[in-house]
PDB file of N, CA and C in Angstrom:
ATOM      1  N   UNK A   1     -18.239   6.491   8.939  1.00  0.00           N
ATOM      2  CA  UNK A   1     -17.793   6.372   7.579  1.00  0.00           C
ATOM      3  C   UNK A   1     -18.413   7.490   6.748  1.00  0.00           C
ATOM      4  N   UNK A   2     -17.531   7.767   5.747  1.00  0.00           N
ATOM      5  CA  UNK A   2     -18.251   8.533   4.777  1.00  0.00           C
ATOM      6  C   UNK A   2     -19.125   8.777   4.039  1.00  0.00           C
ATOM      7  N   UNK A   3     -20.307   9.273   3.913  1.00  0.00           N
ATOM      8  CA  UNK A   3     -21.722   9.070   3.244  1.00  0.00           C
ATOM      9  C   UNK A   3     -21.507  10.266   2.121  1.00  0.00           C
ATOM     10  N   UNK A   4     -21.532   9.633   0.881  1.00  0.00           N
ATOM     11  CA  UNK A   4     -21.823  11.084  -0.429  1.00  0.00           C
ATOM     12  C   UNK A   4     -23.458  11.799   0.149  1.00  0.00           C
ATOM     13  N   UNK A   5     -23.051  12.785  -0.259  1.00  0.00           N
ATOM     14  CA  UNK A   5     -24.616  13.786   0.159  1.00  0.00           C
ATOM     15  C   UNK A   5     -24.937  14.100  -1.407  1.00  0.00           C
ATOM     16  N   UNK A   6     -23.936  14.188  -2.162  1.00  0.00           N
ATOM     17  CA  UNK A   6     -24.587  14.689  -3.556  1.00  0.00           C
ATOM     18  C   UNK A   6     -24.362  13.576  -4.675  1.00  0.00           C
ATOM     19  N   UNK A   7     -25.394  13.879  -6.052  1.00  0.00           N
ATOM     20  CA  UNK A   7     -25.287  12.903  -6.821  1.00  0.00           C
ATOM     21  C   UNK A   7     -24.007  12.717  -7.441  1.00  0.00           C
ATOM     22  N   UNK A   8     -23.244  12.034  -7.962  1.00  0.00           N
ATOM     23  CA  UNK A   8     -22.038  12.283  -8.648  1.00  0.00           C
ATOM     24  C   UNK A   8     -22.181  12.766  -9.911  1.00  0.00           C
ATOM     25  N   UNK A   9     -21.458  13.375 -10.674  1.00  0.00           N
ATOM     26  CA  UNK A   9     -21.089  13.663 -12.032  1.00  0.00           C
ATOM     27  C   UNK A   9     -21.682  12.165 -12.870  1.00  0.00           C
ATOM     28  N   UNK A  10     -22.053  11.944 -14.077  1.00  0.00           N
ATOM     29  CA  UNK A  10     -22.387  10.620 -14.740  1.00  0.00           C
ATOM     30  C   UNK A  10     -22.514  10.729 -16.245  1.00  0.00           C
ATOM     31  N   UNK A  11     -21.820  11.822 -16.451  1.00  0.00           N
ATOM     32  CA  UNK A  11     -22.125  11.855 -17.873  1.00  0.00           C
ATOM     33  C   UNK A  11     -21.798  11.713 -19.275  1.00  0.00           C
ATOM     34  N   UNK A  12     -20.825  10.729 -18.679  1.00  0.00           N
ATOM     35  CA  UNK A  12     -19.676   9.886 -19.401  1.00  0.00           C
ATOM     36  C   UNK A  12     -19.061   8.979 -19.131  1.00  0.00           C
ATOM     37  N   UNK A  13     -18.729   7.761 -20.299  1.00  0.00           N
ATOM     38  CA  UNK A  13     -18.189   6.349 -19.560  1.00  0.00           C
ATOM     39  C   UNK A  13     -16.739   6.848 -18.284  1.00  0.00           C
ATOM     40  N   UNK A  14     -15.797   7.852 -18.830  1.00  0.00           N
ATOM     41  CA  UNK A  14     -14.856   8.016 -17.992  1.00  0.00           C
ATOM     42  C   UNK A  14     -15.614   8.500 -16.439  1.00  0.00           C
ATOM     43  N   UNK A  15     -16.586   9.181 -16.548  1.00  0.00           N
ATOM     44  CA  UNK A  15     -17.162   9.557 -14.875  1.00  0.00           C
ATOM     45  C   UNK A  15     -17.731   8.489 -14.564  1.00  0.00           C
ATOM     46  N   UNK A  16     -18.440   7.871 -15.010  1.00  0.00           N
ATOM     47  CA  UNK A  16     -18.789   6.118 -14.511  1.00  0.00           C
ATOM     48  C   UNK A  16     -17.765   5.148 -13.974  1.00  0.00           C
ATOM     49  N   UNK A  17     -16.812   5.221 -14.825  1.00  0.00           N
ATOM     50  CA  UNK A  17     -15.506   4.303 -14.444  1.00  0.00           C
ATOM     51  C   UNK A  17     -14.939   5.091 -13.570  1.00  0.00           C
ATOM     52  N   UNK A  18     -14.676   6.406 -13.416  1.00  0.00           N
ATOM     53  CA  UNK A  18     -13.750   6.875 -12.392  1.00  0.00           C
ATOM     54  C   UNK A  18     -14.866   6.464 -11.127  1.00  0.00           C
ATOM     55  N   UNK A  19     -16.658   6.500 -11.097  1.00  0.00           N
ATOM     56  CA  UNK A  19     -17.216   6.395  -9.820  1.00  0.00           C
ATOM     57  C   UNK A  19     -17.041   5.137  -8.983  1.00  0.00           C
ATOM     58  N   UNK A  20     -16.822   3.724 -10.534  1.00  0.00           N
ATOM     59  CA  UNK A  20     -16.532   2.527  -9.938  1.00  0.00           C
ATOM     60  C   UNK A  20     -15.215   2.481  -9.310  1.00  0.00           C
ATOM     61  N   UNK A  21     -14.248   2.708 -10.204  1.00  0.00           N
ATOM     62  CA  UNK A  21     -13.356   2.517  -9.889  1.00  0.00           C
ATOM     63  C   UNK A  21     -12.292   3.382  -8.696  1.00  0.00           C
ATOM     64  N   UNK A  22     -12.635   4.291  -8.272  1.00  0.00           N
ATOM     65  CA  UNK A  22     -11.973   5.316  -7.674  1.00  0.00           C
ATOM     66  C   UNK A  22     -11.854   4.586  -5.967  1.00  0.00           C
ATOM     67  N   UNK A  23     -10.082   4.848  -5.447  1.00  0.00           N
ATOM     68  CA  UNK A  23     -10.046   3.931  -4.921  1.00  0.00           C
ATOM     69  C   UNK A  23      -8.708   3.426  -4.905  1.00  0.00           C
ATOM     70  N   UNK A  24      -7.658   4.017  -4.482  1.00  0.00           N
ATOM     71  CA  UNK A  24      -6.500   3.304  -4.308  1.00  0.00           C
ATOM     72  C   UNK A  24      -5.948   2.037  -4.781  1.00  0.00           C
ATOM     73  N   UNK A  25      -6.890   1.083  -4.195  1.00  0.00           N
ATOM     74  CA  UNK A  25      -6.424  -0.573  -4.247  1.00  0.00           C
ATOM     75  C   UNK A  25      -7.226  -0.716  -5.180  1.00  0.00           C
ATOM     76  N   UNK A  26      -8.907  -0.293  -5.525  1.00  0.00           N
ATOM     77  CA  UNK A  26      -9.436  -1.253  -6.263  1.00  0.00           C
ATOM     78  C   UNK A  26      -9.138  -1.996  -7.568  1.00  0.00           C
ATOM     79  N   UNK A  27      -7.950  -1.502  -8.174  1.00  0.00           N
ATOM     80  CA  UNK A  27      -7.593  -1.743  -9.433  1.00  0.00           C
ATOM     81  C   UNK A  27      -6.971  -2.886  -9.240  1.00  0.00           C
ATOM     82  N   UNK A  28      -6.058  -3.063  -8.250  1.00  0.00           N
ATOM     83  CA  UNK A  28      -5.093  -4.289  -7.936  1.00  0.00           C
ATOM     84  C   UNK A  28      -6.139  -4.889  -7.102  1.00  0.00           C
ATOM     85  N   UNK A  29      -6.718  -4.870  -6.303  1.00  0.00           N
ATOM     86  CA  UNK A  29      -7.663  -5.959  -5.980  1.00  0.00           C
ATOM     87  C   UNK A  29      -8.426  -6.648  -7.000  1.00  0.00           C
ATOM     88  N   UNK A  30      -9.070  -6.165  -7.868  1.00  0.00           N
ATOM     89  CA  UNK A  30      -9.385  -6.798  -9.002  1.00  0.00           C
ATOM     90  C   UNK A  30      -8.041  -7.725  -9.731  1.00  0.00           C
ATOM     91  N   UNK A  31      -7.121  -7.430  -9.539  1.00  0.00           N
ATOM     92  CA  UNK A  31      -6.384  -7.999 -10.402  1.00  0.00           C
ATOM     93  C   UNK A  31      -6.072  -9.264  -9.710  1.00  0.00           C
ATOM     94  N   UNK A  32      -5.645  -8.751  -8.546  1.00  0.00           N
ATOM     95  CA  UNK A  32      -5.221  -9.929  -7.538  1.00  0.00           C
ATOM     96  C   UNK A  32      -6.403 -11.175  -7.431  1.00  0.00           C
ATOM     97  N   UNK A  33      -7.958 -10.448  -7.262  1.00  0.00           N
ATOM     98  CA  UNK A  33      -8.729 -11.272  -7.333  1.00  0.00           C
ATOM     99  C   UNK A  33      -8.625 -12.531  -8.468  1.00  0.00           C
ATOM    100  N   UNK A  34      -8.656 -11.963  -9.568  1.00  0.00           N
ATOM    101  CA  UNK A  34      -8.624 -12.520 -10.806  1.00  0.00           C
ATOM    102  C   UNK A  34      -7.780 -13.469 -11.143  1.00  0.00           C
ATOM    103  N   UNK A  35      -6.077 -12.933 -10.344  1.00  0.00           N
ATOM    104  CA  UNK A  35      -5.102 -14.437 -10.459  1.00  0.00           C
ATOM    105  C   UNK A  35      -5.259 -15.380  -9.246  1.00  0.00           C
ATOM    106  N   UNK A  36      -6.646 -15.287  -8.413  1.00  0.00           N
ATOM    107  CA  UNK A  36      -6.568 -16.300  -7.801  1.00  0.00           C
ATOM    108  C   UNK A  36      -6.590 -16.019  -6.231  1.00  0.00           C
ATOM    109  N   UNK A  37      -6.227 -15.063  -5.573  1.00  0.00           N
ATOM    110  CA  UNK A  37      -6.175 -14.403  -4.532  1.00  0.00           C
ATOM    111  C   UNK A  37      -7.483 -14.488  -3.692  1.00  0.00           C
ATOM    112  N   UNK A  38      -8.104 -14.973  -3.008  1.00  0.00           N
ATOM    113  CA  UNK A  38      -9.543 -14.868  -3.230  1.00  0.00           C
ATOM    114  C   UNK A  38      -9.633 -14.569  -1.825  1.00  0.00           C
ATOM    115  N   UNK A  39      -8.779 -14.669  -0.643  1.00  0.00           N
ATOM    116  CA  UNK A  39      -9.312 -14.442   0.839  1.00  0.00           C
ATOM    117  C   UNK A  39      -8.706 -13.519   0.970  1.00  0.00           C
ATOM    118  N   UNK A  40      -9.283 -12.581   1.903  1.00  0.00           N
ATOM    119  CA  UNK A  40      -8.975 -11.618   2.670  1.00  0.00           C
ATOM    120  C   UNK A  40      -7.376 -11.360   3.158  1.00  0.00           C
ATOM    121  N   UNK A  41      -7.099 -12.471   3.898  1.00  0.00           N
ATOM    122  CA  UNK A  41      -5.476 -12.432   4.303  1.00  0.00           C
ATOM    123  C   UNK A  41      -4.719 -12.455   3.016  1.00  0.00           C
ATOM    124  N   UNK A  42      -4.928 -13.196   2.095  1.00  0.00           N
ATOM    125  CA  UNK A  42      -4.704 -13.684   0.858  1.00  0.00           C
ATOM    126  C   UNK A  42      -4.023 -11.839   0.375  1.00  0.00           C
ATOM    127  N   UNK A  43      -5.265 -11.005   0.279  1.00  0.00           N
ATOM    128  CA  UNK A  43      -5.463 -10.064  -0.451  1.00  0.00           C
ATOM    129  C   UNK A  43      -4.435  -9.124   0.240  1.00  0.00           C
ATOM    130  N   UNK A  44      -4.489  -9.031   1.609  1.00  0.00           N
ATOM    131  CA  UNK A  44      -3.591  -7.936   2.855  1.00  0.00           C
ATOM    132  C   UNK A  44      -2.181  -8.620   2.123  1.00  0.00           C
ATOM    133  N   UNK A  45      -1.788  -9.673   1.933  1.00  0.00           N
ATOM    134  CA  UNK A  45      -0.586  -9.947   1.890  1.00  0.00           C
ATOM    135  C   UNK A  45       0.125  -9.190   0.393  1.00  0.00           C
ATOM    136  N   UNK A  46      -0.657  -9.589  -0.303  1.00  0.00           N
ATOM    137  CA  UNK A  46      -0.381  -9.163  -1.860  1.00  0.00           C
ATOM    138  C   UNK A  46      -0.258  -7.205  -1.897  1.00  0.00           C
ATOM    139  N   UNK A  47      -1.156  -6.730  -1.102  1.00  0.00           N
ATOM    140  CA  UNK A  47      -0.989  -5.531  -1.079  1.00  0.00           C
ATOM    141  C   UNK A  47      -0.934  -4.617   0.911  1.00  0.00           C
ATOM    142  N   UNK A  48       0.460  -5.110   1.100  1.00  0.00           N
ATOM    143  CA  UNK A  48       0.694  -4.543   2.544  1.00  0.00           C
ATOM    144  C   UNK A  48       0.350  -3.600   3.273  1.00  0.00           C
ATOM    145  N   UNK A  49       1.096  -2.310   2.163  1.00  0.00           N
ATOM    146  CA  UNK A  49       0.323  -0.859   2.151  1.00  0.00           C
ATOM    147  C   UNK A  49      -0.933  -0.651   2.403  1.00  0.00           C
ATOM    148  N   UNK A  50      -2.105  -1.490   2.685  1.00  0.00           N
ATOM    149  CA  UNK A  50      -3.121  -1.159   2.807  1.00  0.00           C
ATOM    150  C   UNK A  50      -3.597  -1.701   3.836  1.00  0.00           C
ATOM    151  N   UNK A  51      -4.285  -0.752   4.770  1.00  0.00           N
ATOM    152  CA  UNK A  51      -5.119  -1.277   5.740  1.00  0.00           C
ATOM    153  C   UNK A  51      -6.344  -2.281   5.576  1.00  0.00           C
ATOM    154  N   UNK A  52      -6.560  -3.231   6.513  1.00  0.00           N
ATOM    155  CA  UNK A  52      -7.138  -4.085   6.380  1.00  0.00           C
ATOM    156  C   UNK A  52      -8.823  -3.156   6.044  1.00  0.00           C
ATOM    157  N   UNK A  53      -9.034  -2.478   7.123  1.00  0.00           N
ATOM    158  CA  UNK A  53      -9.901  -1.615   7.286  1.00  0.00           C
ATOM    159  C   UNK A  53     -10.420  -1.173   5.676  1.00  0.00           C
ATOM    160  N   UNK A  54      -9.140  -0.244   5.128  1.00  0.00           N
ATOM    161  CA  UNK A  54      -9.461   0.027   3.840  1.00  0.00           C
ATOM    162  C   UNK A  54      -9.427  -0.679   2.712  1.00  0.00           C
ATOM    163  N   UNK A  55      -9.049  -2.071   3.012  1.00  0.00           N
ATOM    164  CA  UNK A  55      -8.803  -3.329   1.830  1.00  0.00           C
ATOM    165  C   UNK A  55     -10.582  -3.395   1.921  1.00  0.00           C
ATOM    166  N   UNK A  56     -11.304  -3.924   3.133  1.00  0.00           N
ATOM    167  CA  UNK A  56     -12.822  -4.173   3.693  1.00  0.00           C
ATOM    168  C   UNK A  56     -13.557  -3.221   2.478  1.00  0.00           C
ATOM    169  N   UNK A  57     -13.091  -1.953   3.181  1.00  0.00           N
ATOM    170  CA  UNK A  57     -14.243  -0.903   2.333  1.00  0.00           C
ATOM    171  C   UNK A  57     -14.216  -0.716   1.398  1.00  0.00           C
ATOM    172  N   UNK A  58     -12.949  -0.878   0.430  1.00  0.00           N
ATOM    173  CA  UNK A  58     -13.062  -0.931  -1.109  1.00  0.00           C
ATOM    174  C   UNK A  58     -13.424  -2.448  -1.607  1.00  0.00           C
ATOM    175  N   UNK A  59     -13.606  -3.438  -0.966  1.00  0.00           N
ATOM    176  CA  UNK A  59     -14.024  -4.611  -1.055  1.00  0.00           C
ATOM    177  C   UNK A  59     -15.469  -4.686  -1.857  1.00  0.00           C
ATOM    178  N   UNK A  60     -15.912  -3.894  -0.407  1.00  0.00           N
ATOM    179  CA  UNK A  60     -17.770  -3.702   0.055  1.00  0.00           C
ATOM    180  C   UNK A  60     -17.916  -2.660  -1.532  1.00  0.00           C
ATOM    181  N   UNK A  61     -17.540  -1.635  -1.726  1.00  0.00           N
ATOM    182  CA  UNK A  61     -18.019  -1.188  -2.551  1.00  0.00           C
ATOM    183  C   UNK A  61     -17.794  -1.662  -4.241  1.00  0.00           C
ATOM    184  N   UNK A  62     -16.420  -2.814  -4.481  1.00  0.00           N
ATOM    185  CA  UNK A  62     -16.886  -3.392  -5.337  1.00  0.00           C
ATOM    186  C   UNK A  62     -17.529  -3.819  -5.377  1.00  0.00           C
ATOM    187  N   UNK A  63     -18.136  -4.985  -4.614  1.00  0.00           N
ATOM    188  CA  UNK A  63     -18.970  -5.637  -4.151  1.00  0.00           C
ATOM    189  C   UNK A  63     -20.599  -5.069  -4.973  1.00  0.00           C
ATOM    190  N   UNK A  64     -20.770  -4.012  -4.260  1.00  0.00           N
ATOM    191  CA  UNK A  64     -21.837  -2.678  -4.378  1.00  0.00           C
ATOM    192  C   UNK A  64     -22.003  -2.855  -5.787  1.00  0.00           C
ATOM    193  N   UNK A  65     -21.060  -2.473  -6.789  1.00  0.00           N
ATOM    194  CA  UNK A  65     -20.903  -2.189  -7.902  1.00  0.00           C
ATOM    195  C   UNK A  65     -20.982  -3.248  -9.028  1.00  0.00           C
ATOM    196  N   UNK A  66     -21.113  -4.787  -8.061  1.00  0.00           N
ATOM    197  CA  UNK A  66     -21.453  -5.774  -8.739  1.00  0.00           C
ATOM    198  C   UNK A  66     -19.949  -5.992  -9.571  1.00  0.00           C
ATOM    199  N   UNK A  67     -19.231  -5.927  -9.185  1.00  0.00           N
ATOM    200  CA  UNK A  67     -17.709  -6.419  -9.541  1.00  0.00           C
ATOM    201  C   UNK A  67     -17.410  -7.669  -9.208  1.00  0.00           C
ATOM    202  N   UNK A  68     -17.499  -7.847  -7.814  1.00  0.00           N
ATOM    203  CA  UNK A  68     -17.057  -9.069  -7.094  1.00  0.00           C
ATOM    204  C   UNK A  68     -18.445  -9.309  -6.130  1.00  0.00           C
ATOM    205  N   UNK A  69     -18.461 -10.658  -6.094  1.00  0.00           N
ATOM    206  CA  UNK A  69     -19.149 -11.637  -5.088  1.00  0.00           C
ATOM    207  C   UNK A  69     -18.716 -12.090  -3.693  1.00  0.00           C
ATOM    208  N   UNK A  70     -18.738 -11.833  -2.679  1.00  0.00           N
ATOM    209  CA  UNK A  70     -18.238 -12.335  -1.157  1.00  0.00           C
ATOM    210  C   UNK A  70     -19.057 -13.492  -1.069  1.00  0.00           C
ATOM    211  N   UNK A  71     -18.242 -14.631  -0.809  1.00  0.00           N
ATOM    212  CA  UNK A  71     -18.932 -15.984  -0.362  1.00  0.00           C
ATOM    213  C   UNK A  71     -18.446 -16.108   1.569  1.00  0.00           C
ATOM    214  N   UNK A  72     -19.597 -16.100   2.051  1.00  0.00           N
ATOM    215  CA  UNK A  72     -18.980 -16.511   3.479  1.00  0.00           C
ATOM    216  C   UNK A  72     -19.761 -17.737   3.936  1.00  0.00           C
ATOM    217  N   UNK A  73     -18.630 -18.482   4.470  1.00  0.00           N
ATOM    218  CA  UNK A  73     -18.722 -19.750   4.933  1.00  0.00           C
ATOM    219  C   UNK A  73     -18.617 -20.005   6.292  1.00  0.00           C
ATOM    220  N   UNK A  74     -19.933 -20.871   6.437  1.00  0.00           N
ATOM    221  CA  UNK A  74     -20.386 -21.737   7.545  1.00  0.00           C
ATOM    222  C   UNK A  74     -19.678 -22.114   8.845  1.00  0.00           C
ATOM    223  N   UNK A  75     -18.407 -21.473   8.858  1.00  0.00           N
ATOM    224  CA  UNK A  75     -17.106 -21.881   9.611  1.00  0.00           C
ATOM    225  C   UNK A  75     -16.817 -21.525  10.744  1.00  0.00           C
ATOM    226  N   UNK A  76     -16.059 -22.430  11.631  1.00  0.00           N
ATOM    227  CA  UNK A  76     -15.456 -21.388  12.612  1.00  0.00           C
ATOM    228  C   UNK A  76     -13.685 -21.695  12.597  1.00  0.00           C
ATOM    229  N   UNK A  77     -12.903 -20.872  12.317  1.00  0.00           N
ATOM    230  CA  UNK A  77     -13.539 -19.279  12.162  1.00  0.00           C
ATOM    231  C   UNK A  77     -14.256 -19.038  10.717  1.00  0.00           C
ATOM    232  N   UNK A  78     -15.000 -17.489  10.417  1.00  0.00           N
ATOM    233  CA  UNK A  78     -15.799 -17.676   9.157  1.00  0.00           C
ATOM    234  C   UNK A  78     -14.661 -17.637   8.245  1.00  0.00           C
ATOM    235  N   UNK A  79     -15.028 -18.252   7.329  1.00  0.00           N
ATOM    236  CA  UNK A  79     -14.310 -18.393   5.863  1.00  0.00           C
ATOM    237  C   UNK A  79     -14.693 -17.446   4.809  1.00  0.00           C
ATOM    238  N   UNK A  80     -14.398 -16.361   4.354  1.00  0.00           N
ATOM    239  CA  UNK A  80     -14.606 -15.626   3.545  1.00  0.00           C
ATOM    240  C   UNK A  80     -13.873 -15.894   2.261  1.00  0.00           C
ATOM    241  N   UNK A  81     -14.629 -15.510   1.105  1.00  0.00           N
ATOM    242  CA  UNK A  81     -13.484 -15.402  -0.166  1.00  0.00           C
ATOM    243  C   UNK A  81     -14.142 -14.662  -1.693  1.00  0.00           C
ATOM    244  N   UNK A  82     -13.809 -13.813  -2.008  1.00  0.00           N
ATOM    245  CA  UNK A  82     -14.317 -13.281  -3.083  1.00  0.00           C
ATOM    246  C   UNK A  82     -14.366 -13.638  -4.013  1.00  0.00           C
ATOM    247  N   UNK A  83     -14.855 -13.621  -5.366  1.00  0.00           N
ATOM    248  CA  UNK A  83     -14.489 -13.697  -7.019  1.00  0.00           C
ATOM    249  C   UNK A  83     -14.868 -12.775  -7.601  1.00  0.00           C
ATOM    250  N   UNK A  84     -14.458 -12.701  -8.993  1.00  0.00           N
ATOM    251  CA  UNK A  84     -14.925 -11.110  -9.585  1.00  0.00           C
ATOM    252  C   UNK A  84     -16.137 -12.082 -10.643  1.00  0.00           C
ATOM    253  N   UNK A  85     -17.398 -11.079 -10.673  1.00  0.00           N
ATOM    254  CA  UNK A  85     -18.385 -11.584 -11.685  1.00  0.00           C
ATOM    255  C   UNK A  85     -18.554 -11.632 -12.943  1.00  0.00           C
ATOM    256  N   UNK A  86     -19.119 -12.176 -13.493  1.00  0.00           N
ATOM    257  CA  UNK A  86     -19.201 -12.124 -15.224  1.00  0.00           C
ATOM    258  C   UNK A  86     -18.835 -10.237 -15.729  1.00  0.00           C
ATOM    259  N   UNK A  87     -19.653  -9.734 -14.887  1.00  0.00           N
ATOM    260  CA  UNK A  87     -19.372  -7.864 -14.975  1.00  0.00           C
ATOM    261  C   UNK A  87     -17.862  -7.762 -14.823  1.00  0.00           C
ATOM    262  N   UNK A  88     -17.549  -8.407 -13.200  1.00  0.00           N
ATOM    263  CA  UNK A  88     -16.121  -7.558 -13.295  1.00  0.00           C
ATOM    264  C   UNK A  88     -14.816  -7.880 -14.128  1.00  0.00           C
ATOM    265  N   UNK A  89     -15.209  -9.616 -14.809  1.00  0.00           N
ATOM    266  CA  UNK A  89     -13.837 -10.009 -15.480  1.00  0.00           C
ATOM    267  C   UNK A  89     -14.417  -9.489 -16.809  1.00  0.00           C
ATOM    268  N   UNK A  90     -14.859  -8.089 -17.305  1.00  0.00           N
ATOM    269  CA  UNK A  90     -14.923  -7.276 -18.308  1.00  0.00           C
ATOM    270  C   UNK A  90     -13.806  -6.601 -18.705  1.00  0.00           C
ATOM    271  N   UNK A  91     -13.802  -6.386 -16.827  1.00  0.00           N
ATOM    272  CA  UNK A  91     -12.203  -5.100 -16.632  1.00  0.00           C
ATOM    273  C   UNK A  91     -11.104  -5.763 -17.030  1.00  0.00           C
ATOM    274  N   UNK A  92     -11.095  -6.568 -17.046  1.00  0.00           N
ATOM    275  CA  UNK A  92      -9.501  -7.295 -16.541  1.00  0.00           C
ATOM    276  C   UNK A  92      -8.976  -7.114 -18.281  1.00  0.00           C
ATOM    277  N   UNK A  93      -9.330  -7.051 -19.073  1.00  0.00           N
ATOM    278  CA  UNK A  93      -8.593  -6.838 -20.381  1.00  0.00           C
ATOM    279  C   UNK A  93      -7.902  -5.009 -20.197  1.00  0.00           C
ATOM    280  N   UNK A  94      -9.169  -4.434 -20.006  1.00  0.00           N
ATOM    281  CA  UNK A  94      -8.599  -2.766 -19.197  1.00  0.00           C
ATOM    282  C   UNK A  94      -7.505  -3.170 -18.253  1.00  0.00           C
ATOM    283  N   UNK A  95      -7.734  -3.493 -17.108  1.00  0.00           N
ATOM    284  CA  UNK A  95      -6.485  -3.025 -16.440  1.00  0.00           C
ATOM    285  C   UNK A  95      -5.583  -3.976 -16.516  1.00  0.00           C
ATOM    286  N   UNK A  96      -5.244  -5.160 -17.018  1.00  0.00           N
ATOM    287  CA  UNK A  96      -3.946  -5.868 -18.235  1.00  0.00           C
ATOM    288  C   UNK A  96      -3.793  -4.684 -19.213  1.00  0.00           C
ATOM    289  N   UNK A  97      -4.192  -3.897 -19.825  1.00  0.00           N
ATOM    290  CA  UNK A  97      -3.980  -3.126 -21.096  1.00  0.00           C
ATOM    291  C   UNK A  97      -3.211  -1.554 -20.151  1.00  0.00           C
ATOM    292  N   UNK A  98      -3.734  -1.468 -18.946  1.00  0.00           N
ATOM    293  CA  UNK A  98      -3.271  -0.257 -18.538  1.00  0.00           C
ATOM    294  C   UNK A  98      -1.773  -0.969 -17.655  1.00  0.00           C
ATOM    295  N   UNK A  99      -1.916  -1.539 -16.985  1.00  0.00           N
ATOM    296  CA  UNK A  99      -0.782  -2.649 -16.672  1.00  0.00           C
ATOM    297  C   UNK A  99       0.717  -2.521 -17.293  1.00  0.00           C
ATOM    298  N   UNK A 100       0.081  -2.928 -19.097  1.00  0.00           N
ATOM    299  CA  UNK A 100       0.989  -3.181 -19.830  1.00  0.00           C
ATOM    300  C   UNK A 100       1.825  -1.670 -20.214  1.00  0.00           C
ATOM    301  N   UNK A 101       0.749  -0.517 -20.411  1.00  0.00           N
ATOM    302  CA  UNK A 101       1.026   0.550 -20.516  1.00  0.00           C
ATOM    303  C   UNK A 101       2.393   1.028 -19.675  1.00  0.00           C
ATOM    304  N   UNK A 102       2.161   0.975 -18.113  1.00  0.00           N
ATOM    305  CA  UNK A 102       3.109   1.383 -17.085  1.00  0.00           C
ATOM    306  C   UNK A 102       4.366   0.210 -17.148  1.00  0.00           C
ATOM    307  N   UNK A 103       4.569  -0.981 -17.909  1.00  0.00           N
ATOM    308  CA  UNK A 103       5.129  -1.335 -18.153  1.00  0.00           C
ATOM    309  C   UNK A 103       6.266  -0.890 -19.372  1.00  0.00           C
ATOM    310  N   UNK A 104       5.301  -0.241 -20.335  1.00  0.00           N
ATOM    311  CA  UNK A 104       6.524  -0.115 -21.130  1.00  0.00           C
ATOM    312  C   UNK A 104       6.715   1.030 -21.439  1.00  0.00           C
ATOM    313  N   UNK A 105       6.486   2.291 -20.135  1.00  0.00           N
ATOM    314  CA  UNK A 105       7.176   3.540 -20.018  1.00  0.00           C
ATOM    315  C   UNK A 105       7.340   3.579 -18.648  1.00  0.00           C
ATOM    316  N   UNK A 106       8.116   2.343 -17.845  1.00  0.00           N
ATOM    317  CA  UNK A 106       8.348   2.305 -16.433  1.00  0.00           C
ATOM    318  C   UNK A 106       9.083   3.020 -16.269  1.00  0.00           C
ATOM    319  N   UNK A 107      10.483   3.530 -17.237  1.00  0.00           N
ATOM    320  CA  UNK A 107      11.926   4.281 -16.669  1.00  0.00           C
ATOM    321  C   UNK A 107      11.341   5.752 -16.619  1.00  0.00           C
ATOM    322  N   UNK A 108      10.298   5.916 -17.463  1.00  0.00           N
ATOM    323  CA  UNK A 108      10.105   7.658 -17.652  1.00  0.00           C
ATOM    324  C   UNK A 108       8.903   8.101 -16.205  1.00  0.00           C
ATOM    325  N   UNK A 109       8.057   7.115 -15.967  1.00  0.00           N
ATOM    326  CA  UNK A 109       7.030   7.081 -14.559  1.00  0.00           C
ATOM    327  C   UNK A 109       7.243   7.264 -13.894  1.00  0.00           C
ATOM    328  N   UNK A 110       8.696   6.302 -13.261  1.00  0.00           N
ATOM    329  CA  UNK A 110       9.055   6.082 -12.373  1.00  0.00           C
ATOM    330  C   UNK A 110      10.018   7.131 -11.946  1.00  0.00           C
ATOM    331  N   UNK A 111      10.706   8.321 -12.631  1.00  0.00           N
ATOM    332  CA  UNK A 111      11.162   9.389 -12.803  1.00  0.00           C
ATOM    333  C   UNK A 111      10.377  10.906 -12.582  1.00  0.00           C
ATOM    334  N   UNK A 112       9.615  10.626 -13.226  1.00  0.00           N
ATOM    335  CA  UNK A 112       8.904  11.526 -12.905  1.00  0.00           C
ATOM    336  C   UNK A 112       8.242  11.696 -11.872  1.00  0.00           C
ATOM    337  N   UNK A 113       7.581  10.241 -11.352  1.00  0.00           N
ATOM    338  CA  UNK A 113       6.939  10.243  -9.771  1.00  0.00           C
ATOM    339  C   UNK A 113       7.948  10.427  -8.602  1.00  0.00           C
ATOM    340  N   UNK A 114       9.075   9.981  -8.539  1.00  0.00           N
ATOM    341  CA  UNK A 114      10.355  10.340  -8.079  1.00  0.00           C
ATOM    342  C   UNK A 114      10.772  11.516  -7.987  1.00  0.00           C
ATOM    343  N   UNK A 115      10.079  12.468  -8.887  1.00  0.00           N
ATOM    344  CA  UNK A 115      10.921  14.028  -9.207  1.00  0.00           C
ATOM    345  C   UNK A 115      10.123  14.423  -7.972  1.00  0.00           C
ATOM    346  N   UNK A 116       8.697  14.120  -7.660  1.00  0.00           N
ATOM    347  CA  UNK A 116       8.245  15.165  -6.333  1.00  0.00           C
ATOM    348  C   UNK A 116       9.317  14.912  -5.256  1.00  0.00           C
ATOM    349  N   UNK A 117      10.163  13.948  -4.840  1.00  0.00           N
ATOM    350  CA  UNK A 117      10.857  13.717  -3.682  1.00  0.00           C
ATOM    351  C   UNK A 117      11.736  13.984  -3.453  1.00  0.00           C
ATOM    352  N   UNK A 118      12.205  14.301  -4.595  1.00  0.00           N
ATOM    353  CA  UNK A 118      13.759  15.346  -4.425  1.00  0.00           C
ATOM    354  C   UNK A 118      14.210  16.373  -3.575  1.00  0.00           C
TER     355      UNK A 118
END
């Protein structure tokens, strides 16, 4: 796996949030977490596109970041299931607010991200 060798950039809330947040899924995992989604399979289903592998590692590093909590249970098989912490349901007004954003310039986004495929 990948190990940073250097310190990151930090010298602003946007380089802080881009260090937490950076990360394909982590934005919708948080979200998903938040409406309830809380296991692993749970989470693969809601977002397909993503390897389990890489669902894990952006997991672990919310996790890291004190976003979300992993509870694992006593089970066989083990029972895993996340929640987001007093810290991470901070975000959730942010990414509802960015959410809403791509919502109400979907026809012009969705055009433009479209234009690379032409």
């Amino acid at each position: 796996m990948y190990e940073r060798k250097t310190i990151p950039n930090l010298n602003c809330g946007l380089d802080l949030i881009g260090e937490v947040l950076y990360g394909k899924w982590k934005i919708r995992l948080l979200w998903f977490i938040e409406q309830g989604h809380k296991r692993p399979s749970e989470l693969q289903r809601k977002i397909p596109d993503a390897s389990r592998r890489v669902l894990n590692i952006q997991l672990k590093e919310l996790e890291e970041h004190e976003l979300v909590t992993k509870v694992i249970y006593p089970v066989v098989p083990p029972k895993v299931e996340y929640s987001l912490t007093d810290f991470g349901k901070t975000l959730i007004p942010v990414i509802s607010a960015i959410g809403n954003w791509g919502d109400e310039h979907e026809e012009r986004l969705r055009s433009l991200i479209l234009k690379r495929f032409d």
